[in-house]
Protein backbone atom coordinates (compact mmCIF):
# COMPACT_ATOMS: atom_id res chain seq x y z
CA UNK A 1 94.20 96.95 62.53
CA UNK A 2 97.07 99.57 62.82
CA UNK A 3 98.72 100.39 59.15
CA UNK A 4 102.57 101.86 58.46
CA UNK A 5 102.82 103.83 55.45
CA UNK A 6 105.97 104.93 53.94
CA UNK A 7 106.27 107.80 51.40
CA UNK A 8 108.92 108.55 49.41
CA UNK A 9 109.46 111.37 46.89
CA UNK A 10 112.34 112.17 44.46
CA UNK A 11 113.69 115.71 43.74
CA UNK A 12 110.59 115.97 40.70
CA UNK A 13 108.21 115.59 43.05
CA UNK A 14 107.21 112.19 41.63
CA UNK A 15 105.89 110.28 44.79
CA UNK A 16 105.31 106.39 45.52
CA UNK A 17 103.52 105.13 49.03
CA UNK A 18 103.52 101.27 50.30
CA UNK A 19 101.26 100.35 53.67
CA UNK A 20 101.36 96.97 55.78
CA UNK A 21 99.09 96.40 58.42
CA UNK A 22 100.79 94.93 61.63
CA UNK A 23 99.68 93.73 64.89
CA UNK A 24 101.66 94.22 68.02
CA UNK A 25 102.21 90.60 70.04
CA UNK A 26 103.25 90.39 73.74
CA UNK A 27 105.59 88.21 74.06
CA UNK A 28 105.20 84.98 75.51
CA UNK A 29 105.71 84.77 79.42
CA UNK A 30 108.92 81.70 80.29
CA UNK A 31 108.13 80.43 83.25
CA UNK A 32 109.06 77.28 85.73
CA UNK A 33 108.08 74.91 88.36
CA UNK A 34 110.39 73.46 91.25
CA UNK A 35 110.01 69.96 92.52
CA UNK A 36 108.26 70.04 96.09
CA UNK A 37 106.73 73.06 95.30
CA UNK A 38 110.26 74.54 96.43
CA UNK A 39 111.55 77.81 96.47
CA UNK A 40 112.46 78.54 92.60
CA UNK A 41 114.10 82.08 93.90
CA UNK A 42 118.16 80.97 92.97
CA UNK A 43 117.11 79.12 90.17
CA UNK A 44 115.43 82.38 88.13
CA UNK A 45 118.08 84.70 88.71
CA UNK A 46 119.65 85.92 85.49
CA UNK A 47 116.66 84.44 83.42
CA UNK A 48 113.80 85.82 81.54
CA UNK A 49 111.17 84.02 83.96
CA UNK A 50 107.76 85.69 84.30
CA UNK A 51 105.38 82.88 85.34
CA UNK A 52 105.25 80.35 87.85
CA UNK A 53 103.39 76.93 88.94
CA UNK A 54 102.42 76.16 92.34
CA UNK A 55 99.84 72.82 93.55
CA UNK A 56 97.92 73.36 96.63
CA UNK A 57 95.15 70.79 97.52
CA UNK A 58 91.99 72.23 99.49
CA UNK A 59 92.67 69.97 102.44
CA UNK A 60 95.55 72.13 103.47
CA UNK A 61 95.13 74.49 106.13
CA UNK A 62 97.49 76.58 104.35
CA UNK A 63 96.67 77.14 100.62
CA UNK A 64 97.49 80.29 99.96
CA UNK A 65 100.34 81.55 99.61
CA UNK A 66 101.37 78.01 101.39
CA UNK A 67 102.83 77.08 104.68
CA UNK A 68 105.84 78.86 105.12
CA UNK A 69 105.74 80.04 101.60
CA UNK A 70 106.26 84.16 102.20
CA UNK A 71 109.00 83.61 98.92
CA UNK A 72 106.01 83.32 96.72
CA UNK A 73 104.70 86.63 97.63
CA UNK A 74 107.86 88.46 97.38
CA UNK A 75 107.41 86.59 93.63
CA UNK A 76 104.49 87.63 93.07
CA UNK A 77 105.23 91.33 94.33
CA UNK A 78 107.98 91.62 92.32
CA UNK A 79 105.56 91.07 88.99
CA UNK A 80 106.21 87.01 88.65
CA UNK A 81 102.66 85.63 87.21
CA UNK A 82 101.27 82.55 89.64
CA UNK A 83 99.68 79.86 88.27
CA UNK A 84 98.32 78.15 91.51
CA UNK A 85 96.69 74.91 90.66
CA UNK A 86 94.28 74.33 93.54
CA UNK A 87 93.09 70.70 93.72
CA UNK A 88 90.45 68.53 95.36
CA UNK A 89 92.62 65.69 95.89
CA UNK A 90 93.68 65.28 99.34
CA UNK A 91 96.84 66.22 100.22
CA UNK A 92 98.94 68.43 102.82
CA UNK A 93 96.87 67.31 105.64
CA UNK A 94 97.20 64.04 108.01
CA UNK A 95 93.47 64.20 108.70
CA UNK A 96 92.21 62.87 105.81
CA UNK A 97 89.07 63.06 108.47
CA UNK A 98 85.98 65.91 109.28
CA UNK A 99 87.31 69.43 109.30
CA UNK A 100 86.06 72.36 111.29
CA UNK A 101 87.39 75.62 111.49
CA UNK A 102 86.60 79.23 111.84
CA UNK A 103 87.18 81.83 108.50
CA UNK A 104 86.27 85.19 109.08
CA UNK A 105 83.66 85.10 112.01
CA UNK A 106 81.97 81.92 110.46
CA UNK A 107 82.58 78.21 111.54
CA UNK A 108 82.70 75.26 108.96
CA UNK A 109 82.39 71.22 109.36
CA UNK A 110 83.67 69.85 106.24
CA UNK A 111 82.98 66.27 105.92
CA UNK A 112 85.81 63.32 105.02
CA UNK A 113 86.48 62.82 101.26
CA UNK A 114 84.56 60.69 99.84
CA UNK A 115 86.02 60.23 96.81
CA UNK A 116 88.90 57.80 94.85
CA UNK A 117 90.77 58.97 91.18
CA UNK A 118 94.00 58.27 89.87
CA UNK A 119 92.41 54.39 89.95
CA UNK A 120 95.47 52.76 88.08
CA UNK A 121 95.58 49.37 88.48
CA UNK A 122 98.07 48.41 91.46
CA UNK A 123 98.44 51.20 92.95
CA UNK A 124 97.02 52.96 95.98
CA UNK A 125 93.93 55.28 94.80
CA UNK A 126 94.04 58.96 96.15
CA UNK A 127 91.76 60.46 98.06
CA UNK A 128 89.85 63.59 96.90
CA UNK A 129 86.75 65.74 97.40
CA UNK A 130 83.91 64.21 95.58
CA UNK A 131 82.14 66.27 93.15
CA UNK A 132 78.98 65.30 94.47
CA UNK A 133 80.18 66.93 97.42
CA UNK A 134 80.81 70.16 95.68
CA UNK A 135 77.52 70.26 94.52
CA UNK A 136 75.89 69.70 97.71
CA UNK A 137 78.14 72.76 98.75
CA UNK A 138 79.62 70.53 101.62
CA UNK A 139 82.90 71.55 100.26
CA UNK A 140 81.65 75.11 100.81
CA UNK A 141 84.00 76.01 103.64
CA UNK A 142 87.57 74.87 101.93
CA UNK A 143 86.52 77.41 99.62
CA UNK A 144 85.66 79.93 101.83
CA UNK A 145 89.22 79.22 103.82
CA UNK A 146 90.89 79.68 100.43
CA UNK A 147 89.75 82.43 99.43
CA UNK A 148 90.52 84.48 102.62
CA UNK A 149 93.84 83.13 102.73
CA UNK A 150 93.70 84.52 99.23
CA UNK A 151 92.51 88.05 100.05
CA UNK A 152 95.51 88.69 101.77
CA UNK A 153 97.81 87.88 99.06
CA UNK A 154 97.83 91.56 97.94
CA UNK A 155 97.57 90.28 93.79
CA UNK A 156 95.45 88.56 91.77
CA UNK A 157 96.56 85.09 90.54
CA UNK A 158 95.75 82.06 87.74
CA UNK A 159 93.79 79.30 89.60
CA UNK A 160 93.45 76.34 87.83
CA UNK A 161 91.02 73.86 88.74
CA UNK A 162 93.04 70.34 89.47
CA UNK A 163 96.44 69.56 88.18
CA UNK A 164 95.09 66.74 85.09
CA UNK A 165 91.71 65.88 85.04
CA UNK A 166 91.97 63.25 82.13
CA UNK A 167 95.17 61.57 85.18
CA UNK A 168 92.35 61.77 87.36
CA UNK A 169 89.77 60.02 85.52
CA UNK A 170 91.68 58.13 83.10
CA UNK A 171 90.29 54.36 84.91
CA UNK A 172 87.34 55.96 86.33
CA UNK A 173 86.58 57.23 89.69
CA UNK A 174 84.76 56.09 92.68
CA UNK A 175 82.14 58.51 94.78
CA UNK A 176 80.82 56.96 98.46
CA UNK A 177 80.74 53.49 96.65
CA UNK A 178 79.37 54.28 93.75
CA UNK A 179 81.84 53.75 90.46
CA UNK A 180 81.67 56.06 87.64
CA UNK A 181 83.31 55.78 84.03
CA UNK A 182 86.00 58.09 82.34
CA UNK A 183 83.39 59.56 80.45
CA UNK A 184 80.86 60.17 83.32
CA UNK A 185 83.42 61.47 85.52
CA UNK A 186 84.28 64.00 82.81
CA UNK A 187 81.15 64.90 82.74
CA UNK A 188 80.76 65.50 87.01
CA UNK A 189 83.53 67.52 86.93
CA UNK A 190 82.75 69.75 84.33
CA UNK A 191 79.34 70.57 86.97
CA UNK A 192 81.56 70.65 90.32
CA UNK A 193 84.18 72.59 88.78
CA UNK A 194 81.59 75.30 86.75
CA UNK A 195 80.15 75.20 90.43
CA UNK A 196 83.70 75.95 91.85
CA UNK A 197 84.28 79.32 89.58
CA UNK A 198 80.95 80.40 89.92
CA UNK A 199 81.19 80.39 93.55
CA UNK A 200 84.45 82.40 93.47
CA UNK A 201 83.09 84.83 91.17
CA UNK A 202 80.47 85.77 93.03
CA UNK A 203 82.53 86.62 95.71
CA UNK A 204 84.92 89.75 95.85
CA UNK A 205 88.12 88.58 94.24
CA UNK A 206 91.71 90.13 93.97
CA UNK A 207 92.11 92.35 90.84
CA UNK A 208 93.85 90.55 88.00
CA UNK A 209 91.88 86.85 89.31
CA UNK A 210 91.86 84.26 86.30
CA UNK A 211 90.53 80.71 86.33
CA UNK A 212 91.58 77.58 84.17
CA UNK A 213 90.53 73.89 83.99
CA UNK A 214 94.12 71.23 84.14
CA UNK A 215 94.47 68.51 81.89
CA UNK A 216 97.18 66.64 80.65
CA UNK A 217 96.01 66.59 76.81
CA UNK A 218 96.62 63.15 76.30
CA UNK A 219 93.26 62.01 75.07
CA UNK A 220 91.19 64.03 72.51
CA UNK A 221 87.71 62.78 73.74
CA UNK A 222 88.44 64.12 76.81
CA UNK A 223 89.43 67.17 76.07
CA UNK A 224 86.17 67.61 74.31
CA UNK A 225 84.11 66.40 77.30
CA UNK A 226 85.97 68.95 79.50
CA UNK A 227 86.25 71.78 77.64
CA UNK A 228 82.24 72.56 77.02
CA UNK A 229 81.40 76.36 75.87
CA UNK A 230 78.91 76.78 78.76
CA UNK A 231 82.29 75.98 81.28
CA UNK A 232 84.69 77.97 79.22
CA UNK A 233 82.58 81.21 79.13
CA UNK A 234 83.83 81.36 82.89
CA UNK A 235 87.35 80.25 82.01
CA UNK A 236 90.34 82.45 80.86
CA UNK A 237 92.60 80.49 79.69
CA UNK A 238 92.78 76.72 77.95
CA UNK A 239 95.51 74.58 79.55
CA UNK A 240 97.27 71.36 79.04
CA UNK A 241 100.44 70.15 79.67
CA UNK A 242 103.54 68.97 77.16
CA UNK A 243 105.85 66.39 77.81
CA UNK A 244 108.33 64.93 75.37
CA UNK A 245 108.43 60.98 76.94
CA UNK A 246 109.72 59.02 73.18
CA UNK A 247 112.37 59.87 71.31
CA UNK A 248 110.26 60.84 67.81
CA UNK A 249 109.12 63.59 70.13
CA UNK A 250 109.97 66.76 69.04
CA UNK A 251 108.56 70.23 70.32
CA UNK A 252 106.41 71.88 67.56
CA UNK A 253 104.35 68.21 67.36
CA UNK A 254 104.21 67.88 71.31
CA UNK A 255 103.23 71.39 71.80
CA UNK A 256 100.67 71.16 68.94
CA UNK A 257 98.84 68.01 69.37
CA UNK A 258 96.73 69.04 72.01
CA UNK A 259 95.84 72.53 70.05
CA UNK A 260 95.46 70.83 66.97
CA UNK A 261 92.44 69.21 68.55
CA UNK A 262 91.13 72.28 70.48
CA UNK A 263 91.07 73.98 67.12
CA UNK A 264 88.98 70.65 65.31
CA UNK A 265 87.10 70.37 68.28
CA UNK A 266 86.47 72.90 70.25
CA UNK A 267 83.61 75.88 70.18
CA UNK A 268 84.70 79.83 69.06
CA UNK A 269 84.55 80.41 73.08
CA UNK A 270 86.98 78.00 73.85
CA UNK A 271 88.95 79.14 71.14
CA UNK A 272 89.35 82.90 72.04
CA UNK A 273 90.93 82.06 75.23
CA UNK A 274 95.01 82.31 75.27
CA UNK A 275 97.09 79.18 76.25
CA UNK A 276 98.89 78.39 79.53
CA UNK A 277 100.78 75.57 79.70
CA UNK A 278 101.28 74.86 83.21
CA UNK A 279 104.16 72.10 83.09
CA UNK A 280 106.17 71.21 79.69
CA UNK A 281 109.31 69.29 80.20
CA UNK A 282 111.46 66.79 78.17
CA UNK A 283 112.25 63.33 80.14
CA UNK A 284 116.29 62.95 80.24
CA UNK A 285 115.97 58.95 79.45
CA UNK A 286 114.53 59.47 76.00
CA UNK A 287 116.97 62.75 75.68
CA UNK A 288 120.00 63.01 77.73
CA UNK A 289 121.14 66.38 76.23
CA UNK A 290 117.98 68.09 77.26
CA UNK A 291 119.49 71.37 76.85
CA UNK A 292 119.50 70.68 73.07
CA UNK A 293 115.81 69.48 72.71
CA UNK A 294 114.95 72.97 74.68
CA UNK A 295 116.59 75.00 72.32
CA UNK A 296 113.95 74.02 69.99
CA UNK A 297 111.08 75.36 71.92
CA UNK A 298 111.15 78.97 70.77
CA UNK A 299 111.06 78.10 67.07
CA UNK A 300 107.99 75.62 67.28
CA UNK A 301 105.99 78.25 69.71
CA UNK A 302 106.70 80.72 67.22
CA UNK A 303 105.35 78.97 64.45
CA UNK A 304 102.90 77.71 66.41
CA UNK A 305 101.76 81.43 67.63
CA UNK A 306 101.63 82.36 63.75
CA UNK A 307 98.46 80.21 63.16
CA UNK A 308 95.17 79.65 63.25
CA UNK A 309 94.21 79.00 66.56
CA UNK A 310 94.66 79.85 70.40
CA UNK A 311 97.85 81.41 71.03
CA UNK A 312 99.92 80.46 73.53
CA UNK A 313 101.11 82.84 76.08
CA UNK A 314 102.55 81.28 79.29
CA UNK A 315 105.07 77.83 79.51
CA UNK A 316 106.19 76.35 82.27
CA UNK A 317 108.81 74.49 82.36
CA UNK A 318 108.20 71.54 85.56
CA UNK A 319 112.12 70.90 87.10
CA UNK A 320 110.24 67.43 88.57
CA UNK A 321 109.34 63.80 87.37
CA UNK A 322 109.48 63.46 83.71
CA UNK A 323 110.90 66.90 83.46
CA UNK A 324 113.59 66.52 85.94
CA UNK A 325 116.37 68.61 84.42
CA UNK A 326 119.76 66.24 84.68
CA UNK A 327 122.21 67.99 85.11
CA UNK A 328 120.35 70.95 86.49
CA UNK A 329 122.84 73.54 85.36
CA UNK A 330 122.68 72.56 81.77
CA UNK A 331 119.25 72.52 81.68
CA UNK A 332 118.56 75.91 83.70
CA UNK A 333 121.57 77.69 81.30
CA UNK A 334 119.19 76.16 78.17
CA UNK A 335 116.02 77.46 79.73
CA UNK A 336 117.43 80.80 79.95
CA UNK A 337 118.63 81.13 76.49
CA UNK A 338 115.33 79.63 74.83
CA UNK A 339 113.07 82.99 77.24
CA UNK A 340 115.79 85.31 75.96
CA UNK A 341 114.66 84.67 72.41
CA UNK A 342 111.47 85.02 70.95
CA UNK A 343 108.71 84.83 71.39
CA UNK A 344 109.45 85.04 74.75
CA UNK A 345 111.92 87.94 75.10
């Protein structure tokens, strides 16, 4: 660990020395999320924003950067971190049918999805790639379409594997007829998605590629069953998301319940990998001044960052749903005073 030491001498050469050790911490990288996956470009000038979330679904022709997207890679180019969450749920596409298509040379038939999460009672149940699917590598060719898309990008990026896997699974999920529990789903998707990132890695990525799992961090069990060491060996971050819904919410206790248990419950693997939080956001019905609940970030991530545990080193803030920032100008002026302090400036 580097050491200061500081000498000082009087005029009878009587001398006295103190050391400290120190560490040197990067600051933590403010970042932010536009409903729609919209251009963000007017809303991050004059602000201390360094990261970014984008969702892209492997049924999309166009995953990366996105369709008509060329704002993201003057982002990108300009040094703005991507977090591009790249699901199996089905979305961006009208053919929720067979695919086939030509990448590089080589000429895929992808079959239908196959699979329902997001099971919630009353509602309709999305459509996604099953994981038995992956496995069978019949999802082979969205990968192999995102990944050249990728290539071409000209900088390596985060992808994170689905937005919230615990949302996904939370009443189940159902594969060609065949229902599976919250737990066993957990469990499939820890062996399609280790199947995922070892199927990227052994391809020739991007410099600077990292990979990370999604999950909301609402339910501890969960997070255990997701978060295995053999999984997060191939991972580089841990990730879950912070919302303040109730008005006893404040920011150090929503920002550290989910660590609290990756620190109880997680392996020393797991536990050497930073923190990106890929949405955080405070819901304006529980706190209409916003602005005053996000002043309060910096101090809990600080104290937060000066314990025992993972460290987190990205936050997004998500300018959508529960995070909707009302009015927006309040809320963007409060985002960009909380990154100009530390620990993000």
């Amino acid at each position: 660990m580097p050491r200061v030491t500081v000498i000082v001498g009087d005029h009878g050469g009587r001398t006295a020395s103190a050391a400290v050790d120190y560490t040197v911490v990067a600051p933590v990288w403010g970042g932010y999320y536009l409903s729609g996956n919209a251009d963000p470009t007017a809303d991050l000038v004059g602000g201390n924003f360094r990261s970014l979330t984008q969702y892209r679904s492997l049924a999309d022709g166009y995953t990366f950067p996105g369709y008509q997207k060329t704002w993201l890679l003057s982002l990108g180019r300009a040094g703005i971190a991507l977090n591009m969450v790249l699901e199996l749920k089905h979305y961006g596409n009208a053919n929720t049918g067979a695919q086939t298509f030509t990448v590089d040379g080589a000429t895929w038939t992808v079959p239908p999805p196959s699979m329902t999460i997001q099971q919630r009672p009353g509602t309709t149940w999305p459509k996604a790639y099953g994981y038995g699917q992956v496995l069978a590598g019949h999802c082979d060719g969205l990968l192999a379409r995102a990944l050249s898309q990728y290539r071409t990008m000209g900088f390596g990026v985060n992808i994170q594997l689905a937005s919230e896997l615990d949302t996904d699974h939370e009443f189940g999920t159902t594969e060609s007829g065949v229902s599976y529990t919250w737990a066993q789903s957990d469990a499939r998707a820890v062996q399609a998605l280790t199947y995922v990132v070892n199927w990227f890695r052994a391809r020739g990525l991007p410099a600077g590629t990292t990979f990370s799992v999604g999950a909301g961090g609402f339910d501890r069990a969960c997070y255990q069953r997701t978060h295995p060491e053999a999984l997060m060996a191939r991972l580089d971050f841990l990730q879950w998301n912070v919302y303040a819904t109730d008005p006893t919410h404040t920011a150090l206790g929503r920002f550290r319940r989910t660590r609290d248990w990756a620190v109880a419950d997680l392996g020393p693997v797991a536990l050497s990998r930073p923190v990106l939080i890929a949405e955080w956001g405070v819901r304006v019905a529980e706190f209409p001044d916003q602005a005053a609940w996000i002043a309060t970030v910096p101090a809990a991530l600080t104290r937060l960052n000066a314990e025992r545990g993972p460290r987190i080193t990205r936050t997004n803030y998500f300018n959508s749903g529960w995070g909707t920032l009302v009015p927006k100008d309040a809320g963007l002026a409060a985002l960009r005073a909380a990154y100009a302090s530390r620990p993000f400036g």
